[in-house]
N, C-alpha and C. Protein backbone atom coordinates (compact mmCIF):
# COMPACT_ATOMS: atom_id res chain seq x y z
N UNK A 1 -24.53 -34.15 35.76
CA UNK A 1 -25.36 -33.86 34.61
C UNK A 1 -24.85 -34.64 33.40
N UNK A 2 -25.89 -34.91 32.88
CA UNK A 2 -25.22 -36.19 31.36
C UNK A 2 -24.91 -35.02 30.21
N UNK A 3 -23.91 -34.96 30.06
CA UNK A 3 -23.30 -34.35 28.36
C UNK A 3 -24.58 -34.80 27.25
N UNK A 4 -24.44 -33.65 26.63
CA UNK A 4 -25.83 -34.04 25.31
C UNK A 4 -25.18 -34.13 24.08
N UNK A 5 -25.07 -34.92 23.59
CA UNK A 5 -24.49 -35.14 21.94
C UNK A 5 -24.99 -34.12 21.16
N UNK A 6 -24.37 -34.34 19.70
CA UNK A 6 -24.94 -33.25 18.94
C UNK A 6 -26.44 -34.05 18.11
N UNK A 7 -25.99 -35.68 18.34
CA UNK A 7 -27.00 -36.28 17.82
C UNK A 7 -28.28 -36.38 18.68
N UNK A 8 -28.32 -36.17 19.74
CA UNK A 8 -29.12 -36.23 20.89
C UNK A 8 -29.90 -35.09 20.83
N UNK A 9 -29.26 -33.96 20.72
CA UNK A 9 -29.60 -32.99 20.57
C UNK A 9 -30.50 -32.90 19.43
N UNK A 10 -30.37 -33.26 17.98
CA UNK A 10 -31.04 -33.11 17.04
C UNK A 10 -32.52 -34.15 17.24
N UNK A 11 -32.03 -35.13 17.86
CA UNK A 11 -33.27 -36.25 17.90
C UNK A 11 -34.37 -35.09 18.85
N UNK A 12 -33.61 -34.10 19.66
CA UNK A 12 -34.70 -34.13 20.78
C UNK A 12 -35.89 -32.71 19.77
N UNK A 13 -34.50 -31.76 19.12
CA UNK A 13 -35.30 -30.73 18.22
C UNK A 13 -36.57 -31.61 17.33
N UNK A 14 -36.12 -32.75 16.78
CA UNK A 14 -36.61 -33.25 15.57
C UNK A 14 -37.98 -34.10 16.00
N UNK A 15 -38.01 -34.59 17.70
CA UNK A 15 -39.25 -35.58 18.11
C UNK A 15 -39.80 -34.26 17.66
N UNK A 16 -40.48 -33.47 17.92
CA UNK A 16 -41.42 -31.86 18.07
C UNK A 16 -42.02 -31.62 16.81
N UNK A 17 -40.98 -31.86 15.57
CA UNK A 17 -41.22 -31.53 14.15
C UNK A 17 -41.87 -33.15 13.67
N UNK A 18 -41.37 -34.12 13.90
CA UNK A 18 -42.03 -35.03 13.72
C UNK A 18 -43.28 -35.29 14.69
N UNK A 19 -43.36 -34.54 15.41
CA UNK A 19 -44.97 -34.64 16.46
C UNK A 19 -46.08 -33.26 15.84
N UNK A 20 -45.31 -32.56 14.74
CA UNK A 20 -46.23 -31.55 14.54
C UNK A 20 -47.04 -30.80 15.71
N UNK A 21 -45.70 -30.63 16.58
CA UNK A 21 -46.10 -29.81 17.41
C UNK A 21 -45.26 -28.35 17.72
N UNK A 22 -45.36 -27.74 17.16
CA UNK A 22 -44.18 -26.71 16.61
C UNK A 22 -44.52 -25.22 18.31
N UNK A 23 -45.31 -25.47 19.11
CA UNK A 23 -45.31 -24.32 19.98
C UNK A 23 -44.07 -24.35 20.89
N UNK A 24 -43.81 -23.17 21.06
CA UNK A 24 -42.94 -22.77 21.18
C UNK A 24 -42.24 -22.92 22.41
N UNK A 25 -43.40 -23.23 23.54
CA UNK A 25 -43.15 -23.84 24.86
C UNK A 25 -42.39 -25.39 24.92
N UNK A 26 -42.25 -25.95 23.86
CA UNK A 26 -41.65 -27.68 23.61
C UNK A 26 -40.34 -27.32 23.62
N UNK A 27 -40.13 -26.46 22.62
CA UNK A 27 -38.42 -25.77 22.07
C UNK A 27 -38.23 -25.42 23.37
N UNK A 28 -38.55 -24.87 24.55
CA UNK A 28 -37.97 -24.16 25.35
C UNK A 28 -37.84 -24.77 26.38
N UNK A 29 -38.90 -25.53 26.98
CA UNK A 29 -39.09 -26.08 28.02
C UNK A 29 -38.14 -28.15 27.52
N UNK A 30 -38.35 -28.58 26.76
CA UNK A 30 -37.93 -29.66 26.24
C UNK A 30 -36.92 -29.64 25.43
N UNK A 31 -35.65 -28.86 24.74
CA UNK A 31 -34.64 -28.80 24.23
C UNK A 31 -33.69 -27.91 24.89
N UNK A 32 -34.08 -26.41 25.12
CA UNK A 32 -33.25 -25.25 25.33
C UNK A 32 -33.27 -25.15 27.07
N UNK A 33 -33.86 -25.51 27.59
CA UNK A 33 -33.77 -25.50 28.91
C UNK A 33 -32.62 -26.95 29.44
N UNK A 34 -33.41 -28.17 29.32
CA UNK A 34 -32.55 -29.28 29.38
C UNK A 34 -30.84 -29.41 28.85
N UNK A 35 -31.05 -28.33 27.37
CA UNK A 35 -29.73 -28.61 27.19
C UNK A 35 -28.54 -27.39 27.80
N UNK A 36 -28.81 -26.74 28.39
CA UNK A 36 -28.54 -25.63 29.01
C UNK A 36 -28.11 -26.02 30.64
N UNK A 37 -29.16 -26.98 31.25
CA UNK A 37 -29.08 -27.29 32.10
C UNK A 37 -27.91 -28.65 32.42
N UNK A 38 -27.60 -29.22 31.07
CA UNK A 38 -26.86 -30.09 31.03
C UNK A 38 -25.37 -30.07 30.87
N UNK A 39 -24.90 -28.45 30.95
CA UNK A 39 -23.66 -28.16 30.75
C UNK A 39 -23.01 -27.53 32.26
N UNK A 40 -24.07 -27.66 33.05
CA UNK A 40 -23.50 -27.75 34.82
C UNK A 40 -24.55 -27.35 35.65
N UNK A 41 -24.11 -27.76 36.79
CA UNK A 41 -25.30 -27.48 37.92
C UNK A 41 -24.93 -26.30 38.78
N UNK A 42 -23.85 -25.36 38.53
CA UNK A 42 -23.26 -24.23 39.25
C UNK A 42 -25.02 -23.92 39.03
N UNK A 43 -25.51 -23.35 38.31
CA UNK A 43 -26.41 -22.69 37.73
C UNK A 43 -27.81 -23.04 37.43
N UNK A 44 -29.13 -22.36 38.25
CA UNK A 44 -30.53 -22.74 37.57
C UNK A 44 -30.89 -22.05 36.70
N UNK A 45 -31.59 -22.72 36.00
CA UNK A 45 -32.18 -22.46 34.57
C UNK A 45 -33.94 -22.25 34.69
N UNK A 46 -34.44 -21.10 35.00
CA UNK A 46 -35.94 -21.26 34.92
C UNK A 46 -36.64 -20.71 34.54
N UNK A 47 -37.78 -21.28 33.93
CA UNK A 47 -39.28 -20.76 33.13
C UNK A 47 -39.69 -19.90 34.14
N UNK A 48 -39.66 -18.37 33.22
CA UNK A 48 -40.13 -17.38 33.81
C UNK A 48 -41.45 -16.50 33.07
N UNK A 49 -41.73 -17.74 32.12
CA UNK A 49 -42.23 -17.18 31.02
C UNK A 49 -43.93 -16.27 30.89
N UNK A 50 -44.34 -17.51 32.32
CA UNK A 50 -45.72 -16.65 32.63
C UNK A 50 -45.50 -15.79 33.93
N UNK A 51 -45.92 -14.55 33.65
CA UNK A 51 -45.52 -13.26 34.51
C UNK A 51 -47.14 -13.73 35.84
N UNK A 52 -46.21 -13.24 37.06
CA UNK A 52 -47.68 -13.44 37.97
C UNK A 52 -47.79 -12.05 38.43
N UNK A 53 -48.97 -12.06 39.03
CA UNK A 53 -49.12 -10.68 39.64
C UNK A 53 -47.93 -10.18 40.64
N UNK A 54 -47.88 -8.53 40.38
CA UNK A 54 -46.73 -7.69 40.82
C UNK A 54 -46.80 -8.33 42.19
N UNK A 55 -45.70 -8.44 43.18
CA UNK A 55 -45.46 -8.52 44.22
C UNK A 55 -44.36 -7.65 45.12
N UNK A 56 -44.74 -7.74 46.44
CA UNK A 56 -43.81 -6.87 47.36
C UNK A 56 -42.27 -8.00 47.43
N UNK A 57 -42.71 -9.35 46.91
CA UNK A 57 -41.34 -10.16 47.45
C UNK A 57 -40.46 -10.62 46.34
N UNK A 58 -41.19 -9.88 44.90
CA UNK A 58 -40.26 -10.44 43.68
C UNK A 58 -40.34 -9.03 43.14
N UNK A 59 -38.98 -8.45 42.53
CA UNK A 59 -38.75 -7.47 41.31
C UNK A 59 -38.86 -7.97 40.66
N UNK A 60 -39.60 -7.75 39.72
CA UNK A 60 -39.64 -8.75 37.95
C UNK A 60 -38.00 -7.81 37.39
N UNK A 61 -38.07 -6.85 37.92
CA UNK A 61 -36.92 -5.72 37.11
C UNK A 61 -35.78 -6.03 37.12
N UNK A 62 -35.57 -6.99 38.20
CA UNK A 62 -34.21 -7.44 38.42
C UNK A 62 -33.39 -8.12 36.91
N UNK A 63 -34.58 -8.72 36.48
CA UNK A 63 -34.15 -9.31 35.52
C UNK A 63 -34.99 -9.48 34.03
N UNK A 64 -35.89 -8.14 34.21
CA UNK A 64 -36.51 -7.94 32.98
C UNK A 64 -36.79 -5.99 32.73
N UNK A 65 -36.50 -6.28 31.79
CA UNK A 65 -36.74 -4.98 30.95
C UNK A 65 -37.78 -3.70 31.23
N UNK A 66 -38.72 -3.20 30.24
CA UNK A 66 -40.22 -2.91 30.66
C UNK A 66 -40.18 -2.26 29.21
N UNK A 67 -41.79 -2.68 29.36
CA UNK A 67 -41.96 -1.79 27.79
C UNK A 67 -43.45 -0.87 28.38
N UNK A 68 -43.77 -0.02 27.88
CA UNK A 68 -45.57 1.31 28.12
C UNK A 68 -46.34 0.58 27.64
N UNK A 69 -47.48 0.03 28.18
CA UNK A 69 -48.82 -0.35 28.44
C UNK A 69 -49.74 0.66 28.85
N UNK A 70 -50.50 1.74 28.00
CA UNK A 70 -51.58 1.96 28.93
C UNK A 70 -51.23 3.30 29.81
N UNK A 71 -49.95 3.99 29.41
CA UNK A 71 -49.57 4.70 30.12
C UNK A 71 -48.09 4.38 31.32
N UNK A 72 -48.65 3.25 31.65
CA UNK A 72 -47.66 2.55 32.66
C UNK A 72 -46.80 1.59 32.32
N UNK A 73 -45.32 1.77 32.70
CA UNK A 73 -44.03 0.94 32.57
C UNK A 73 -44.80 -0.76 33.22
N UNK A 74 -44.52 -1.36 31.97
CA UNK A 74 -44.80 -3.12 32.51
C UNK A 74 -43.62 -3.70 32.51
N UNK A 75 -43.23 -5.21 33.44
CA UNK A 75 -42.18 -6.05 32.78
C UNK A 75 -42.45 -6.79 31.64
N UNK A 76 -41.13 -6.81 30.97
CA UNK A 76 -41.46 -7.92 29.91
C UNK A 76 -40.51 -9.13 30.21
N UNK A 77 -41.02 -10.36 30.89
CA UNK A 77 -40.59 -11.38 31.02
C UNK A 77 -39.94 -12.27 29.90
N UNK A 78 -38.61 -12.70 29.93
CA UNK A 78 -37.98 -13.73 28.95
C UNK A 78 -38.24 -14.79 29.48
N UNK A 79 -38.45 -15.63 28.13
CA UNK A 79 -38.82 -17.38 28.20
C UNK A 79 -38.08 -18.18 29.98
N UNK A 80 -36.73 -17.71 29.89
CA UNK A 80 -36.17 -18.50 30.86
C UNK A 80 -34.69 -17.46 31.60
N UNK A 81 -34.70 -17.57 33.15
CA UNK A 81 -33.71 -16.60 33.59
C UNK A 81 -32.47 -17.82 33.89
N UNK A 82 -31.27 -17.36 33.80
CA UNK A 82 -30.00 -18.47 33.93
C UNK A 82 -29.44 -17.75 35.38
N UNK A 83 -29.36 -17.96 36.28
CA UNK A 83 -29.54 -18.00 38.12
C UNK A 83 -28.31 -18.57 38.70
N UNK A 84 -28.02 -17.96 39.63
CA UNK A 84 -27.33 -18.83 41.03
C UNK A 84 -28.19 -18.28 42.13
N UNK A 85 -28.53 -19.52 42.89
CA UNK A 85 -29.47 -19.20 44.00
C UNK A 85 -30.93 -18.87 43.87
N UNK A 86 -31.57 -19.07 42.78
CA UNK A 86 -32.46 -18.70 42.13
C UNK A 86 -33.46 -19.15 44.02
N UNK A 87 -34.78 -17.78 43.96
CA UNK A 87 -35.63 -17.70 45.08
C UNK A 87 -36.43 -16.60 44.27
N UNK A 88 -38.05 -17.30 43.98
CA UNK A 88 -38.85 -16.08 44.05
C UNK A 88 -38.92 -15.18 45.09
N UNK A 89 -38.40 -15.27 46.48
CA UNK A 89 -38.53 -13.77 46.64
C UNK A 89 -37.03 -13.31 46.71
N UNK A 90 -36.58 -12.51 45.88
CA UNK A 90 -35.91 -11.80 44.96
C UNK A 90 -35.46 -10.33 45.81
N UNK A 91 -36.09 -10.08 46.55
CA UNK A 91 -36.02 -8.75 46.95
C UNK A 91 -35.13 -9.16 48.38
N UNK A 92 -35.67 -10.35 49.05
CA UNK A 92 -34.71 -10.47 50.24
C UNK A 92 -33.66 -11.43 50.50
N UNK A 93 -33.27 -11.99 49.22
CA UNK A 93 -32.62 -13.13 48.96
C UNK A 93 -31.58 -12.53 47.86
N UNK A 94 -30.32 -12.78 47.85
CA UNK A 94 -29.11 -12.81 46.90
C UNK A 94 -29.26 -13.42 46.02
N UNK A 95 -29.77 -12.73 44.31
CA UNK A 95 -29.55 -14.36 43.80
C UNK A 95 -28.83 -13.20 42.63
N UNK A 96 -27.87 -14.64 41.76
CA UNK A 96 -27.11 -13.80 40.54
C UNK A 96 -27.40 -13.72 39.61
N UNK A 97 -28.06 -12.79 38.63
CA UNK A 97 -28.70 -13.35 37.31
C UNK A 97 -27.67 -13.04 36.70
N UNK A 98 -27.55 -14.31 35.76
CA UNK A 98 -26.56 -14.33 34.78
C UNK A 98 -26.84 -14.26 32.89
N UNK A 99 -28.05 -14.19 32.73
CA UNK A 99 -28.60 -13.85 31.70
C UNK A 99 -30.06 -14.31 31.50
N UNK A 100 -30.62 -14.00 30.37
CA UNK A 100 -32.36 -14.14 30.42
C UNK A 100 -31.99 -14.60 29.08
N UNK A 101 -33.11 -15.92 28.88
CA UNK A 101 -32.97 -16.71 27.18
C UNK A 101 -34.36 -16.25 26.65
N UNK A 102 -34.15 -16.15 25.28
CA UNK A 102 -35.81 -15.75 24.64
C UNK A 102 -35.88 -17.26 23.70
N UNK A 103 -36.61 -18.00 23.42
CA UNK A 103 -36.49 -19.31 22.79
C UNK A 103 -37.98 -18.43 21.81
N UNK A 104 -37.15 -18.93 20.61
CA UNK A 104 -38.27 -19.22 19.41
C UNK A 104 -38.69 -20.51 19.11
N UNK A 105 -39.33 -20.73 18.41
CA UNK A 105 -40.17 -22.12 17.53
C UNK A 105 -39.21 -22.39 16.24
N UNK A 106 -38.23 -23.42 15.88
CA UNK A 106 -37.69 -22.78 14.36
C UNK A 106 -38.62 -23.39 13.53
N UNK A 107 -39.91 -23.68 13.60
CA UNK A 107 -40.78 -24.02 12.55
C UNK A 107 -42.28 -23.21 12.47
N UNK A 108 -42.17 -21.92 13.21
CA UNK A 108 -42.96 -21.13 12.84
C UNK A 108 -42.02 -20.49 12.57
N UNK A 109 -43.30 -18.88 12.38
CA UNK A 109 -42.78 -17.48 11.23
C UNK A 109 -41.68 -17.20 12.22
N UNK A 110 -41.81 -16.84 13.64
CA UNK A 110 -40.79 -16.11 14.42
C UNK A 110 -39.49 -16.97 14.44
N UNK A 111 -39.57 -18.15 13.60
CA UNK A 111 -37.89 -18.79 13.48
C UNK A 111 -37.12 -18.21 13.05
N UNK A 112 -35.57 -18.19 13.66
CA UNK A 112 -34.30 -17.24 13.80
C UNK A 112 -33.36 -17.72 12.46
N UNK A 113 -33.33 -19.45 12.67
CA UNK A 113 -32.20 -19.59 11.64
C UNK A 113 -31.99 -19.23 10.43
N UNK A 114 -33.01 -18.67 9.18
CA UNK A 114 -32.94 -18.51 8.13
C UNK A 114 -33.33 -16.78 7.71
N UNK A 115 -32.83 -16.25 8.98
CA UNK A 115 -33.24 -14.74 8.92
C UNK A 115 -31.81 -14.17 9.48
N UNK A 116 -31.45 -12.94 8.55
CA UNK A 116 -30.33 -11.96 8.73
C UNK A 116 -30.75 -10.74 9.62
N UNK A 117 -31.77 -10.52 9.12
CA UNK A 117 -32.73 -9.25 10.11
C UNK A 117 -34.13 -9.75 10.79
N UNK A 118 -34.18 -9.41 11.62
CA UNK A 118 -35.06 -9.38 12.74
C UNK A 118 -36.67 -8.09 12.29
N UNK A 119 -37.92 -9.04 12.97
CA UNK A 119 -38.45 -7.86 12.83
C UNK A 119 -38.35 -6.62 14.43
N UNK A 120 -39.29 -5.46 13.51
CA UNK A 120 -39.33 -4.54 14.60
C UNK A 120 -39.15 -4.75 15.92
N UNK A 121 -39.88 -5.74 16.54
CA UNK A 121 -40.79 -6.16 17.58
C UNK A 121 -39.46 -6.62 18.24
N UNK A 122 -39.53 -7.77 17.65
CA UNK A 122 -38.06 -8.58 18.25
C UNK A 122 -37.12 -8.02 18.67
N UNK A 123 -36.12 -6.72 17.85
CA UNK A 123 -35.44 -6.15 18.18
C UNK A 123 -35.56 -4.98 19.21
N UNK A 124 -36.93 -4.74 19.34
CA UNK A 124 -37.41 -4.17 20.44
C UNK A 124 -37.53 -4.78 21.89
N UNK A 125 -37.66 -5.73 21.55
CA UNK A 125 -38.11 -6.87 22.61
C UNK A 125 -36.14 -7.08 23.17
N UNK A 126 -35.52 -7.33 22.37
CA UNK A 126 -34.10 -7.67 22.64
C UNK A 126 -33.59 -6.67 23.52
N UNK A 127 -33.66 -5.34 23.05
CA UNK A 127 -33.02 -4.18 23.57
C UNK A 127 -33.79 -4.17 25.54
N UNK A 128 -35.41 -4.39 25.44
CA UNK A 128 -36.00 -4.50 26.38
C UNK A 128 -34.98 -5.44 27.12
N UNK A 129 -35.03 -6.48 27.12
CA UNK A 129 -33.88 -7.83 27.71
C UNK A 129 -32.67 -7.10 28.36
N UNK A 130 -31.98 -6.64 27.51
CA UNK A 130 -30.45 -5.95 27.85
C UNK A 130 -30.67 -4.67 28.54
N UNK A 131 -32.22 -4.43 29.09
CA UNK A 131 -32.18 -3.34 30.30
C UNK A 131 -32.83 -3.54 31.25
N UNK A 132 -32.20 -4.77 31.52
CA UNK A 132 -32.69 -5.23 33.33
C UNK A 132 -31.99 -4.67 34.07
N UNK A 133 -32.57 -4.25 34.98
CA UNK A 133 -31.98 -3.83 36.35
C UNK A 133 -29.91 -4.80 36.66
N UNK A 134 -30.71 -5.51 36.68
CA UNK A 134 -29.35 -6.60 36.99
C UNK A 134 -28.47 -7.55 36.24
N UNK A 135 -29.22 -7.60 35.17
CA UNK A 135 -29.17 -8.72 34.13
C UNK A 135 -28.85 -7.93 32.88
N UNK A 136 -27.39 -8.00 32.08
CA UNK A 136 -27.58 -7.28 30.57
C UNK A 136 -26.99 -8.55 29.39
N UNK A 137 -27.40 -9.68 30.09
CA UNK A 137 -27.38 -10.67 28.95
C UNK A 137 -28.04 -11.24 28.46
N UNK A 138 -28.05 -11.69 27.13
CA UNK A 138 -29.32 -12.43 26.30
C UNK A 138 -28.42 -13.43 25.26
N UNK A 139 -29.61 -14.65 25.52
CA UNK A 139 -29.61 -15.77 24.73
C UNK A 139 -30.59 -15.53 24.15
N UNK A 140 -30.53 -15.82 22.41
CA UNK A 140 -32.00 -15.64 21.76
C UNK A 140 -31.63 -16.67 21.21
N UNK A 141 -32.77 -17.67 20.88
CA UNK A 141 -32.29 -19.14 20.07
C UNK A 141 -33.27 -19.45 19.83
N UNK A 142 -33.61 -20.43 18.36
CA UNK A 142 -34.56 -21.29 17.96
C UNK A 142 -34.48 -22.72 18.49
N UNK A 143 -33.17 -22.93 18.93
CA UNK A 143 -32.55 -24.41 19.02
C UNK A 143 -31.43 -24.56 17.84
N UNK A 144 -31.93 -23.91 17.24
CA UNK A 144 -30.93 -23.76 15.91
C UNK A 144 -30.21 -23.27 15.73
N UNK A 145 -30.30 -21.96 16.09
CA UNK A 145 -29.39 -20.69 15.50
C UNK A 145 -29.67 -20.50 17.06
N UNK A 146 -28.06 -19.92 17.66
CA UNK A 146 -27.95 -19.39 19.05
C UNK A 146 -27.29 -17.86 18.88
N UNK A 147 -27.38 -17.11 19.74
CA UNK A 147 -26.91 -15.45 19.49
C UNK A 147 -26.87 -15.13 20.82
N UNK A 148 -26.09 -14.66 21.23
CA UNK A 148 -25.11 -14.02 22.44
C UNK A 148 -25.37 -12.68 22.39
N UNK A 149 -26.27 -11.99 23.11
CA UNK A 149 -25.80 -10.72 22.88
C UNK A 149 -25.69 -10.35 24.61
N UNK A 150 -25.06 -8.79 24.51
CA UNK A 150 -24.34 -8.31 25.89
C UNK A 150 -24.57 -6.64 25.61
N UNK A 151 -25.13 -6.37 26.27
CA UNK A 151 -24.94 -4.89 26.44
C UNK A 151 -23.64 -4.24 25.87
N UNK A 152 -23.72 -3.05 25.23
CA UNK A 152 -22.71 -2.50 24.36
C UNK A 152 -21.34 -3.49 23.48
N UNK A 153 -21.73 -4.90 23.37
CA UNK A 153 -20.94 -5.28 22.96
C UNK A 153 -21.58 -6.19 21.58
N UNK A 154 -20.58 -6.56 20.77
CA UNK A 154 -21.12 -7.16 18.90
C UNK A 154 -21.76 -8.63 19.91
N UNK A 155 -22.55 -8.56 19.13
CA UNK A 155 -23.15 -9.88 19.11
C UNK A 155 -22.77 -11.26 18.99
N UNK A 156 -22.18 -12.53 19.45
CA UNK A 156 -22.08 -13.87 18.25
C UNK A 156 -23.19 -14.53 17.96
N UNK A 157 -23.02 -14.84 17.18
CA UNK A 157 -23.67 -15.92 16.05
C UNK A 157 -23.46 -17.09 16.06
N UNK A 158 -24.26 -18.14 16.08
CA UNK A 158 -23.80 -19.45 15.70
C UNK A 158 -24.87 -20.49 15.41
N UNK A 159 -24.92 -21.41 13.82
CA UNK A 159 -25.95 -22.17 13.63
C UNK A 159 -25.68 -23.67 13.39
N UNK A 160 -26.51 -24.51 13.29
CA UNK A 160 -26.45 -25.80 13.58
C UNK A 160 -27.14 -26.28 12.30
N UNK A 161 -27.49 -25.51 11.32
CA UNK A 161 -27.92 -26.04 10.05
C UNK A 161 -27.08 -25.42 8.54
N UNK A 162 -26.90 -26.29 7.52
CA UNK A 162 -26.80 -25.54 6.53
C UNK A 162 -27.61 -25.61 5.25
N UNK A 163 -28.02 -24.70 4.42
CA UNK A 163 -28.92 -24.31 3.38
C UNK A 163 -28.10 -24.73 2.24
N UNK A 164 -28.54 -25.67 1.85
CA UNK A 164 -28.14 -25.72 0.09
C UNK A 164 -29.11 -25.38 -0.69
N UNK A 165 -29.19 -26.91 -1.26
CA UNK A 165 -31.00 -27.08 -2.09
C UNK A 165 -31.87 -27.29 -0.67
N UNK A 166 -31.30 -27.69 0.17
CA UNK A 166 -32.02 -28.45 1.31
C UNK A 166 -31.53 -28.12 2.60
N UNK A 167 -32.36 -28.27 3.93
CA UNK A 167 -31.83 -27.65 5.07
C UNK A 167 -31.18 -29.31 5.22
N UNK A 168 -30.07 -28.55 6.10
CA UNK A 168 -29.28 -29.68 6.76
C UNK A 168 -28.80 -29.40 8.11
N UNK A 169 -28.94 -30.63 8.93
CA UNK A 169 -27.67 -30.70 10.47
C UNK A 169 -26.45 -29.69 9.58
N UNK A 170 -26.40 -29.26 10.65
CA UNK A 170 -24.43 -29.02 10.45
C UNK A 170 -23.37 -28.90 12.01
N UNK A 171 -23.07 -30.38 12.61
CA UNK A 171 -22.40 -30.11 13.68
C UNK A 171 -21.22 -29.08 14.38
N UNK A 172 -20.83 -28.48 13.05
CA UNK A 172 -19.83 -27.56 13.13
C UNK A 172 -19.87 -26.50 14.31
N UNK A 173 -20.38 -26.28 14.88
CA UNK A 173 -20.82 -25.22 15.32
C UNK A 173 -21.32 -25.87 17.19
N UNK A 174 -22.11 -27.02 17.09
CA UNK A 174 -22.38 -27.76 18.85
C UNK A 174 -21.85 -27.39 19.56
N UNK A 175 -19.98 -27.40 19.55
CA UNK A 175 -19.03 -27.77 20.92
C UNK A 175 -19.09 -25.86 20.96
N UNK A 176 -18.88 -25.28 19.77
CA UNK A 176 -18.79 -23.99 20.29
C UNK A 176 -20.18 -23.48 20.81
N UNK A 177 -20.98 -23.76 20.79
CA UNK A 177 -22.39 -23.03 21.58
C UNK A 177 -22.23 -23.73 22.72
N UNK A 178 -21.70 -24.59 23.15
CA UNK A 178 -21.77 -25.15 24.60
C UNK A 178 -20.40 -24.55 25.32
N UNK A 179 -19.98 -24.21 24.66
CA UNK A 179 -18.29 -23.22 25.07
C UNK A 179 -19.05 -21.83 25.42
N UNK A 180 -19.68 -21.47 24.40
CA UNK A 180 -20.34 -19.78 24.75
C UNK A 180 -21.27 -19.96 25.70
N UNK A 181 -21.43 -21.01 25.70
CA UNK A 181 -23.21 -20.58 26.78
C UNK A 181 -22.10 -20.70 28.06
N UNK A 182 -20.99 -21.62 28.73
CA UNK A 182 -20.63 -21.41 29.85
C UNK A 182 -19.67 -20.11 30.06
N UNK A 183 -19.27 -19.95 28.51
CA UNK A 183 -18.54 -18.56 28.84
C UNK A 183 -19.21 -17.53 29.33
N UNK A 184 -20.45 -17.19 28.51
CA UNK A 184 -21.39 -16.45 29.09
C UNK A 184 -21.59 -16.12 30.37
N UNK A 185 -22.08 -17.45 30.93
CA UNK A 185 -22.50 -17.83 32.33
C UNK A 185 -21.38 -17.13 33.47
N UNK A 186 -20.27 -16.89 32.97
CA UNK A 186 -19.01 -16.54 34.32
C UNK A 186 -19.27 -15.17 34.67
């Protein structure tokens, strides 16, 4: 797997903003997946993001939450599950989930980096994440701002911009989000 610079990295956030294409599937599928995927191959990385109909050969629960629909417990699927052995069918196959990523847009409203609090939803949505069956880890990220969270444990933090008069890169922070995401991963 090719190592991703921190400059590489910004070119790839920044084609999207210079394409005025800010959905949220680009950030995830074209920055946060690739660069995730580029820090080893122990591990698959996959878009789980559109839910298919319930099946006898996949638990969605294994590795998603549920929130009341209607009366009835639904899954709520995260953007992307982080895997060893990854196999949709799930039920007769070993596989390890090692955490579920939620990817934001950082150039719409639901962008992470320039927010201390979260709305309702989100934090609802988070807690949902950290009660999978199998899975109690979460990556939540814009591309920007990355956050670690773990079942009963503090959260980290870490961002890649700084606010003056003006937003800015701030590399400070790269080598350690690529340190946490494999720490995570063990």
């Amino acid at each position: 797997m090719k190592n991703i610079t921190f400059n590489e990295y910004v070119r790839m956030i920044e084609k999207w903003k210079n394409n005025n294409d800010f959905r949220e599937i680009n950030i995830q599928n074209e920055v946060v997946k690739p660069f995730i995927e580029a820090l080893g191959d122990e591990f698959d990385v996959i878009d789980v993001s559109i839910k298919g109909r319930e099946s006898k050969n996949h638990d969605y629960l294994a590795y998603c939450g549920t929130y009341e629909s209607g009366g009835k417990k639904k899954a709520t699927t995260p953007d992307l599950i982080i895997t060893k052995n990854w196999n949709w069918r799930n039920r007769e196959n070993k596989v390890k989930y090692y955490c579920s990523v939620e990817v934001k847009s950082p150039f719409l409203n639901e962008r992470l980096y320039d927010k201390e609090k979260y709305s309702d939803f989100l934090k609802a949505k988070i807690n949902r994440h950290l009660s999978a069956k199998e899975n109690h880890k979460l990556i939540l990220t814009d591309g920007i701002k990355w956050e670690f969270y773990e079942k009963q444990k503090e959260k980290k933090s870490f961002n890649l911009y700084v606010k003056d008069t003006e937003w800015q890169w701030n590399p400070l922070d790269f080598e350690d989000i690529k340190k946490s995401i494999k720490d995570f991963l063990k």
